[in-house]
PDB file of N, CA and C in Angstrom:
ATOM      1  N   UNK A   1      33.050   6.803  10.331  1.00  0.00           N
ATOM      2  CA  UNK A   1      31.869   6.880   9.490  1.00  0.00           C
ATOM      3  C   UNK A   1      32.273   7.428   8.132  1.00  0.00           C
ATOM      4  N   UNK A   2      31.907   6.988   7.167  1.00  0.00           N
ATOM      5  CA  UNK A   2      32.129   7.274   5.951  1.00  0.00           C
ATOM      6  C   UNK A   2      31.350   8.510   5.538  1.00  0.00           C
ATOM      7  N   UNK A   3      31.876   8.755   4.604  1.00  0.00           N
ATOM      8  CA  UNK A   3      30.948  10.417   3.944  1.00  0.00           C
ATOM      9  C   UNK A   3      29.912  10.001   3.305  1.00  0.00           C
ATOM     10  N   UNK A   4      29.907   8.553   2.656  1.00  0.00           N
ATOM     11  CA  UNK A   4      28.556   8.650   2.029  1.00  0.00           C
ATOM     12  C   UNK A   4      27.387   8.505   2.842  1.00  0.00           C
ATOM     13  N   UNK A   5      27.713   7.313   4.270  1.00  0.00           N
ATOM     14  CA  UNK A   5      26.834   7.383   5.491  1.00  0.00           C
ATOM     15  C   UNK A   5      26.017   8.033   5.820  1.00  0.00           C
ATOM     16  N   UNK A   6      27.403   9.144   6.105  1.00  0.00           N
ATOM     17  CA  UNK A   6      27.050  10.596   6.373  1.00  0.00           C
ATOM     18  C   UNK A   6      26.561  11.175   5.871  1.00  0.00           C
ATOM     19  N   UNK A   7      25.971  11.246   4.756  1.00  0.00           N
ATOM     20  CA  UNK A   7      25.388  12.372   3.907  1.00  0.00           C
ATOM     21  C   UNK A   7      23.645  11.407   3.756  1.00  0.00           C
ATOM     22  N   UNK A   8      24.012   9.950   3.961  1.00  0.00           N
ATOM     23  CA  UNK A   8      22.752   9.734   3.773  1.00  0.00           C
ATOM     24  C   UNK A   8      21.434   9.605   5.275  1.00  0.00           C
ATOM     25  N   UNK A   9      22.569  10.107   6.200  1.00  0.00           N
ATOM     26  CA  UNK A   9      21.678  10.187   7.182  1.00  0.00           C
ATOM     27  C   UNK A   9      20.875  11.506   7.436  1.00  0.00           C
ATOM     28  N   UNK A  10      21.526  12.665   6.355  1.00  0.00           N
ATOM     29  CA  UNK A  10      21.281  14.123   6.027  1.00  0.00           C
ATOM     30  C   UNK A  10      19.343  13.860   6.023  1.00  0.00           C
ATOM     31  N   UNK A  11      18.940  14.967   7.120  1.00  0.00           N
ATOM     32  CA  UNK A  11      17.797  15.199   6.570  1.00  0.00           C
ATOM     33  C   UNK A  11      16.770  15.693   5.426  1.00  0.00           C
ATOM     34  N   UNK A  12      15.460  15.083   5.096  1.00  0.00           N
ATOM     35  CA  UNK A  12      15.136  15.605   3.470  1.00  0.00           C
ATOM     36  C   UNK A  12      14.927  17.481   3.318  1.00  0.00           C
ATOM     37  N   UNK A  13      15.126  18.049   4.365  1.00  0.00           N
ATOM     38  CA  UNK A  13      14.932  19.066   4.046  1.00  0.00           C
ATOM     39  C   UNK A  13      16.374  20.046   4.500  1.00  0.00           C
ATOM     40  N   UNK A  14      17.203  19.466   4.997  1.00  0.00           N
ATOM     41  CA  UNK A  14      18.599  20.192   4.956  1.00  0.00           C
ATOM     42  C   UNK A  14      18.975  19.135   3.074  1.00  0.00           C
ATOM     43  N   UNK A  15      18.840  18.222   2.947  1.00  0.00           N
ATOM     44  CA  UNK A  15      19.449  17.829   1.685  1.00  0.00           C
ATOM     45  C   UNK A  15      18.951  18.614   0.458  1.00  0.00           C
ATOM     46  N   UNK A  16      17.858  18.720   0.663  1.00  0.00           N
ATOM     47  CA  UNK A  16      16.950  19.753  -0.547  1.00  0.00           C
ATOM     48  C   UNK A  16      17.566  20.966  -0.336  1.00  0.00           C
ATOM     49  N   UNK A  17      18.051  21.398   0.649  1.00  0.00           N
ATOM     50  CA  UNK A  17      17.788  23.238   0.635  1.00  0.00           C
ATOM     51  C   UNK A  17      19.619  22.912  -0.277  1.00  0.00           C
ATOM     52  N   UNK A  18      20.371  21.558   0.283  1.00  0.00           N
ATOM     53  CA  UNK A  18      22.244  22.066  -0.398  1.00  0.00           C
ATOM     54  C   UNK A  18      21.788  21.949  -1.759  1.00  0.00           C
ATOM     55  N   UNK A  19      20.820  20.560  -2.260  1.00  0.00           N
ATOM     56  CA  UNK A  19      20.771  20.567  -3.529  1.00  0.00           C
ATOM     57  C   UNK A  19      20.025  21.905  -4.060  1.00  0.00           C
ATOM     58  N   UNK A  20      19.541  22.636  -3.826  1.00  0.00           N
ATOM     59  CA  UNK A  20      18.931  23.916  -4.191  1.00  0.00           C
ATOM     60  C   UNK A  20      20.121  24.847  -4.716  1.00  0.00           C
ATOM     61  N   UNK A  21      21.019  24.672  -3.650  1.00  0.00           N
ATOM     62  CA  UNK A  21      22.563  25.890  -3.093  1.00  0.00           C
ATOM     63  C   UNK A  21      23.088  25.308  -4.338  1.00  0.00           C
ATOM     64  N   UNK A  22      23.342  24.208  -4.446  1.00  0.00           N
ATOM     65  CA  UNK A  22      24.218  23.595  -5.572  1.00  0.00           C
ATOM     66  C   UNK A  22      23.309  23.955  -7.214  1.00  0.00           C
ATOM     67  N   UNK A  23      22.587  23.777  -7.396  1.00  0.00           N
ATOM     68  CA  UNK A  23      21.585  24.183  -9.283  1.00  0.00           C
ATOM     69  C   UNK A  23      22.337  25.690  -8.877  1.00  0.00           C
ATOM     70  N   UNK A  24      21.929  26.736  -8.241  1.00  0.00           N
ATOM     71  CA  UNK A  24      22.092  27.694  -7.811  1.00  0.00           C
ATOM     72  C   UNK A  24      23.481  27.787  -8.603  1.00  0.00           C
ATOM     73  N   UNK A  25      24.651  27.733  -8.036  1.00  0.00           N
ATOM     74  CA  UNK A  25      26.048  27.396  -7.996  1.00  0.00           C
ATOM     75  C   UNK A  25      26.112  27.294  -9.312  1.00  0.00           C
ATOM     76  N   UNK A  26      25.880  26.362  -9.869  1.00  0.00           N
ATOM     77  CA  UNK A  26      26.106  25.737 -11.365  1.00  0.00           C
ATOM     78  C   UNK A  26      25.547  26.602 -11.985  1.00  0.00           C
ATOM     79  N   UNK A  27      24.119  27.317 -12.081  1.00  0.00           N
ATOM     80  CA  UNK A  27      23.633  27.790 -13.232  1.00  0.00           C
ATOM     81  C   UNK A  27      24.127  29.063 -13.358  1.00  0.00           C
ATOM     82  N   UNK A  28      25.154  29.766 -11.868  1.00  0.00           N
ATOM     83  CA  UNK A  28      25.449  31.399 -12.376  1.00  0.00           C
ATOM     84  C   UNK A  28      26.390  31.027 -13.402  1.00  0.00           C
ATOM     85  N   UNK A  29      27.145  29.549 -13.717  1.00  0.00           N
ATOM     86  CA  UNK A  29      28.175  30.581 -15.016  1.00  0.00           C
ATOM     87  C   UNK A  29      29.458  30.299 -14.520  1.00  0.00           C
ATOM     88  N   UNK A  30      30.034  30.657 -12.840  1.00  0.00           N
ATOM     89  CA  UNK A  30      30.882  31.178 -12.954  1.00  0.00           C
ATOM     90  C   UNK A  30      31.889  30.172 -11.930  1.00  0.00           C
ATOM     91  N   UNK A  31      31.781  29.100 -12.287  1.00  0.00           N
ATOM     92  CA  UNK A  31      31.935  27.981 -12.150  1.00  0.00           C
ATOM     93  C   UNK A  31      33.306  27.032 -13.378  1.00  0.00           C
ATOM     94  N   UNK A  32      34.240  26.714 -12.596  1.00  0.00           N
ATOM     95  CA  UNK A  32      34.985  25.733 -13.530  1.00  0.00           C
ATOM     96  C   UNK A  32      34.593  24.698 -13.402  1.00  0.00           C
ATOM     97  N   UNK A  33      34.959  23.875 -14.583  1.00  0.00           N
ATOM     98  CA  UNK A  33      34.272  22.359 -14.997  1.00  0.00           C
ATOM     99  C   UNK A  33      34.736  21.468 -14.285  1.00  0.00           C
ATOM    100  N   UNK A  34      35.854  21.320 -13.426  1.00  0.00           N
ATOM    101  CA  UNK A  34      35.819  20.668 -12.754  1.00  0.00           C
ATOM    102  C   UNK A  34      35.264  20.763 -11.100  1.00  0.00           C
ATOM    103  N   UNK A  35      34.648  21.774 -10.816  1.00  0.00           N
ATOM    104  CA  UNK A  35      33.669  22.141  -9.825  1.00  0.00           C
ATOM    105  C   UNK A  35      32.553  22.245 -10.226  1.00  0.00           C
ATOM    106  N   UNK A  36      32.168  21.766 -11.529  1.00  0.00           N
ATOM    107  CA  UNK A  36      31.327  21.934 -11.627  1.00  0.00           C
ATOM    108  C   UNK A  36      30.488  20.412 -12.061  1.00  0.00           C
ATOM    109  N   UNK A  37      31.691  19.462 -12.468  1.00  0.00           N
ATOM    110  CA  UNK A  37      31.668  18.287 -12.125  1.00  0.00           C
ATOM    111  C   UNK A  37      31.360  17.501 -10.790  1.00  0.00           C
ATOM    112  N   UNK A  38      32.263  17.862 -10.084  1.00  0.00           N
ATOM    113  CA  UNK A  38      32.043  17.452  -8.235  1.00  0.00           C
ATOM    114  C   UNK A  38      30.584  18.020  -7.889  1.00  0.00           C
ATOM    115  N   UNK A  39      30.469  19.158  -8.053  1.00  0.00           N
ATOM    116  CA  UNK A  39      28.686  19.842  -8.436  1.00  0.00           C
ATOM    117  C   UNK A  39      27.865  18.612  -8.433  1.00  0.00           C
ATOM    118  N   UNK A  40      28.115  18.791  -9.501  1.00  0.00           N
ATOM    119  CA  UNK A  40      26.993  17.529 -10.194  1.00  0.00           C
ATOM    120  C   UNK A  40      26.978  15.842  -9.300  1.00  0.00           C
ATOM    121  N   UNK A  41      27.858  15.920  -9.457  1.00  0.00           N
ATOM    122  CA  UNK A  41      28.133  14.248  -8.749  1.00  0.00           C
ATOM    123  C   UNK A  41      27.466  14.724  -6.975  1.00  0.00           C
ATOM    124  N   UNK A  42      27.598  15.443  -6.347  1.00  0.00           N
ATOM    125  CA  UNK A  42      27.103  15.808  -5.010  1.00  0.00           C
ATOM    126  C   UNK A  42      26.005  15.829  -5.081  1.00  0.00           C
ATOM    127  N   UNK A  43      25.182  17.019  -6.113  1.00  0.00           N
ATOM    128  CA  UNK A  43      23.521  16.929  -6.573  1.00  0.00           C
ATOM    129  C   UNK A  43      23.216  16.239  -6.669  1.00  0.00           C
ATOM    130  N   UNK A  44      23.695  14.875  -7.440  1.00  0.00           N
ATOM    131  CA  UNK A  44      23.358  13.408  -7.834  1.00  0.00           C
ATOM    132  C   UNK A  44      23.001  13.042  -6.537  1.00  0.00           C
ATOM    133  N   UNK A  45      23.646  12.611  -5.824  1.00  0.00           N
ATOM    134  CA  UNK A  45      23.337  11.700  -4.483  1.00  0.00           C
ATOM    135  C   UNK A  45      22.785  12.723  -3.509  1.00  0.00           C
ATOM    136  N   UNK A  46      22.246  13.848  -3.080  1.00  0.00           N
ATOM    137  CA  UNK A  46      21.405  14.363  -2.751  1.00  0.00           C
ATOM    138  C   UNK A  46      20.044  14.301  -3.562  1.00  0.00           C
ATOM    139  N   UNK A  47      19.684  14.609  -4.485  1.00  0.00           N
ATOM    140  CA  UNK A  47      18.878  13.730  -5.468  1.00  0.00           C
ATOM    141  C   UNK A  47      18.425  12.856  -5.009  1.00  0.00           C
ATOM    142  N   UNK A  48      19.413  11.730  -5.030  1.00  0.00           N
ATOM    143  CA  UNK A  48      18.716  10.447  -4.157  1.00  0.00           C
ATOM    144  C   UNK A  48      18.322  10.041  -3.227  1.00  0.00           C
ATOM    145  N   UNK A  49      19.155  10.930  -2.508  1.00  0.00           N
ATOM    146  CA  UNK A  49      18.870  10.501  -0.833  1.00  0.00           C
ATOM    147  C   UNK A  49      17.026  11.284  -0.833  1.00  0.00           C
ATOM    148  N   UNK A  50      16.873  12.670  -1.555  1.00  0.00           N
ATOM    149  CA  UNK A  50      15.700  13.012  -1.326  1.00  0.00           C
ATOM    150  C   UNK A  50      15.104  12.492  -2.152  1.00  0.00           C
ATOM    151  N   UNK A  51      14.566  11.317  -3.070  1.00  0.00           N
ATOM    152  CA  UNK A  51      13.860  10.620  -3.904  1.00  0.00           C
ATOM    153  C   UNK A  51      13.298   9.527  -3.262  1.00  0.00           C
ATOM    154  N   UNK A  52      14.495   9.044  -2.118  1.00  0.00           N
ATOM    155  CA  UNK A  52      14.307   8.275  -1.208  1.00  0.00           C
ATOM    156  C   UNK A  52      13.862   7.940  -0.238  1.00  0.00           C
ATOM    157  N   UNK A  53      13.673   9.261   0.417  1.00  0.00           N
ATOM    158  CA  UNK A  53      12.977  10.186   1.607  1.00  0.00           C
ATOM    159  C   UNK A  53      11.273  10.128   1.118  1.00  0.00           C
ATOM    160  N   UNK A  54      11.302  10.520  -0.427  1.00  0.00           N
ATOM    161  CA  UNK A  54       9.944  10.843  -0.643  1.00  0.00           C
ATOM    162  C   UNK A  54       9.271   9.676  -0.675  1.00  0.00           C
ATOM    163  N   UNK A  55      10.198   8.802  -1.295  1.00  0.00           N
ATOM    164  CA  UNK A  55       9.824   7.378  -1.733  1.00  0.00           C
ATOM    165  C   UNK A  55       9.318   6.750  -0.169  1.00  0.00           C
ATOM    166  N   UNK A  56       9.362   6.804   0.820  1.00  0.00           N
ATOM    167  CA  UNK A  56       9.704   6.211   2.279  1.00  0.00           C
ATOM    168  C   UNK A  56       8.474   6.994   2.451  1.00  0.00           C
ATOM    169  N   UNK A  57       8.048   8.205   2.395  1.00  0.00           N
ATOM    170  CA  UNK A  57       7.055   8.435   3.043  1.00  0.00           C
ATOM    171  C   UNK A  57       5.978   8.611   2.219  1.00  0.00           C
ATOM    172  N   UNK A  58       5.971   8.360   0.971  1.00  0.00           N
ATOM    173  CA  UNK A  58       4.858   8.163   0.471  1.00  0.00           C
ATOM    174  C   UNK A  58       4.740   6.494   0.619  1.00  0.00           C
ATOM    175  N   UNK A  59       5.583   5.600   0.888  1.00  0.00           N
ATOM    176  CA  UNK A  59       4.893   3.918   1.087  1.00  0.00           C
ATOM    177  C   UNK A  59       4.210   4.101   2.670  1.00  0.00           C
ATOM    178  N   UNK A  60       4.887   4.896   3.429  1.00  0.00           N
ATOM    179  CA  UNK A  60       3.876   4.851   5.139  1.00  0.00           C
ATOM    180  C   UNK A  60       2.517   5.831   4.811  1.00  0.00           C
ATOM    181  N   UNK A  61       2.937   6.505   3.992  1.00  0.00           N
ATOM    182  CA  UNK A  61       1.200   6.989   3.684  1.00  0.00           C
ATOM    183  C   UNK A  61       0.076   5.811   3.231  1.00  0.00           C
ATOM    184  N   UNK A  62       0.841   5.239   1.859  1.00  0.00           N
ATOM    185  CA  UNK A  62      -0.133   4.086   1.620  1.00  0.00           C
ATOM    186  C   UNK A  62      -0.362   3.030   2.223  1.00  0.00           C
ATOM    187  N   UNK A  63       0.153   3.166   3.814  1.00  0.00           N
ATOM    188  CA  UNK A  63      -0.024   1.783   4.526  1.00  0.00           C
ATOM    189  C   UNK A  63      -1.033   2.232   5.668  1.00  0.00           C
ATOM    190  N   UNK A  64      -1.076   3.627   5.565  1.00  0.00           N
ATOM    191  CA  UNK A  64      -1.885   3.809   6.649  1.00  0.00           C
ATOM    192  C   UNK A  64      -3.437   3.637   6.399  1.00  0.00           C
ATOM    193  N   UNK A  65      -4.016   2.623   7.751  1.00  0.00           N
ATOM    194  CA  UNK A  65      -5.225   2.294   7.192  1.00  0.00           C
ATOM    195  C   UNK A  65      -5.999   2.756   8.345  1.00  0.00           C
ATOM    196  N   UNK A  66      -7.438   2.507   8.106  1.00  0.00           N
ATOM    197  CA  UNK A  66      -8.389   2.963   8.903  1.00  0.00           C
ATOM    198  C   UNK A  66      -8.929   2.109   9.659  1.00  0.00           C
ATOM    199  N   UNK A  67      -8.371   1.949  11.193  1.00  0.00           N
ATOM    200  CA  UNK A  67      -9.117   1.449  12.217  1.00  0.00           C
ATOM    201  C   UNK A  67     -10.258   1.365  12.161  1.00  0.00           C
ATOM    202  N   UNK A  68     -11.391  -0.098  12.995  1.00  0.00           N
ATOM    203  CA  UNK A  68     -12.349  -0.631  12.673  1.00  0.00           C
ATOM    204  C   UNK A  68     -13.013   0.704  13.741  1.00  0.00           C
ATOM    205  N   UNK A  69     -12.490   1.283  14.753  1.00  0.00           N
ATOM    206  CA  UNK A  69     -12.950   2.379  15.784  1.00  0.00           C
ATOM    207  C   UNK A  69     -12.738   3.448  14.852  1.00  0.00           C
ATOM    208  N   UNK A  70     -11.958   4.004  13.742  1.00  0.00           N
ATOM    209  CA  UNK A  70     -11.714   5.259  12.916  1.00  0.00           C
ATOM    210  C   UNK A  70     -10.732   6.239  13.310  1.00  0.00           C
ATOM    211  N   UNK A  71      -9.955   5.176  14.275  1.00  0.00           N
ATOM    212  CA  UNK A  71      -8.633   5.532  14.335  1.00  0.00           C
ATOM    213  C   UNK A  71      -7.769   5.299  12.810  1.00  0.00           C
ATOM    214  N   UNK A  72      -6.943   6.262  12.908  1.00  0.00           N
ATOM    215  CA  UNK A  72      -5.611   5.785  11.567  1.00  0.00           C
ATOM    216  C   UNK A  72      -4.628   5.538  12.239  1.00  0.00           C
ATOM    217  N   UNK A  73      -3.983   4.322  11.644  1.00  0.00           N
ATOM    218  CA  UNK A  73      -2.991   3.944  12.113  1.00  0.00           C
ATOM    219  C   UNK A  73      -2.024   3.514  11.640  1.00  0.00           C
ATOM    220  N   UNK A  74      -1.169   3.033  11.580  1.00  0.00           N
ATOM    221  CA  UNK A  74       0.404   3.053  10.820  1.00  0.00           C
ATOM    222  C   UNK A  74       0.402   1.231  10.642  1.00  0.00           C
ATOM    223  N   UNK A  75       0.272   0.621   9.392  1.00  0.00           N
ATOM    224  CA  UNK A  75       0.308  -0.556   8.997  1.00  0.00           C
ATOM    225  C   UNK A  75       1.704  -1.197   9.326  1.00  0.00           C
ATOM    226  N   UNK A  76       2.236  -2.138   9.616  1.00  0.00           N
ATOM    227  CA  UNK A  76       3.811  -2.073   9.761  1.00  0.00           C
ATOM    228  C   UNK A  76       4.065  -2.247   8.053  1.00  0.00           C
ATOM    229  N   UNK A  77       5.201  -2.072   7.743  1.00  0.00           N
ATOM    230  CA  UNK A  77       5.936  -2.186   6.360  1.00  0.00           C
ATOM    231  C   UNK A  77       6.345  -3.719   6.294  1.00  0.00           C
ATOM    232  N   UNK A  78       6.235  -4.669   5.392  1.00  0.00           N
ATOM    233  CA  UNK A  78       6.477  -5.921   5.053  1.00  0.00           C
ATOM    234  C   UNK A  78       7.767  -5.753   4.667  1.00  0.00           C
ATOM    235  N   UNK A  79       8.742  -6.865   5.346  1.00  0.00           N
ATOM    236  CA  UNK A  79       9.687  -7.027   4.986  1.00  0.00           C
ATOM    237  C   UNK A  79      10.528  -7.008   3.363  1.00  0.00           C
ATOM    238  N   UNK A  80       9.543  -7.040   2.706  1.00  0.00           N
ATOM    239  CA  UNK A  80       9.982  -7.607   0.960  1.00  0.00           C
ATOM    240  C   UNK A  80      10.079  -6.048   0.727  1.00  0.00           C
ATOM    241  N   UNK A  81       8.932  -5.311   1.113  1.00  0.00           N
ATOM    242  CA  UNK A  81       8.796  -4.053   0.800  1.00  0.00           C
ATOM    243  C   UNK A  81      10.170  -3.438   1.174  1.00  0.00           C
ATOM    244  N   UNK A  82      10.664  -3.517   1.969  1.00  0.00           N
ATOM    245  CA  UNK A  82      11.665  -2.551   3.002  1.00  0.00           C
ATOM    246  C   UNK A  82      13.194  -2.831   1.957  1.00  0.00           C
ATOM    247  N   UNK A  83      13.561  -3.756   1.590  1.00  0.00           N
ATOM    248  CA  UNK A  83      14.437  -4.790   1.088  1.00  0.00           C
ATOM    249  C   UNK A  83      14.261  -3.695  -0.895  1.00  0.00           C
ATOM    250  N   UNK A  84      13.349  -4.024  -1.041  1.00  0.00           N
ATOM    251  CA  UNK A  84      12.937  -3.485  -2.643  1.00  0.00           C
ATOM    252  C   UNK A  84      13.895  -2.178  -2.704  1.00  0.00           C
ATOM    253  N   UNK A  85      13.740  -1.304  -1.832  1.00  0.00           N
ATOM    254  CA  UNK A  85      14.218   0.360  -2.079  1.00  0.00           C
ATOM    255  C   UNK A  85      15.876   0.320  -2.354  1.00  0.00           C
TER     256      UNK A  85
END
């Protein structure tokens, strides 16, 4: 398995708390530029992976519709949709 795999199977709230650890990291200062480069490039794709996460569950929010009984229920996601992200 590759590392990027791996990192994108990272959950949105273990990925948020490293990208947190990482601003953290960078903004004391005491940091060389080239760690502080790799920094950045790691934040980057945690970033995404949680943009992605949000992105994913805010489209199953907007699919959820209201049963003709007033049940809610989970719309399936259209293929074109799934493909777009």
């Amino acid at each position: 398995m590759s590392k990027a795999s791996k990192s994108e199977n990272v959950p949105f709230e273990e990925a948020l708390k490293k990208l947190e650890t990482i601003v953290e990291a960078m903004e004391s200062g005491d940091l060389p530029l080239e760690t502080l480069l790799a920094r950045f490039e790691e934040g980057t794709k945690l970033a995404r992976i949680c943009q992605a996460r949000l992105a994913d569950a805010e489209l199953k929010i907007q699919k959820l519709e209201q049963a003709a009984g007033g049940e809610m229920v989970l719309a399936p996601v259209s293929p074109e949709l799934s493909e777009a992200e």
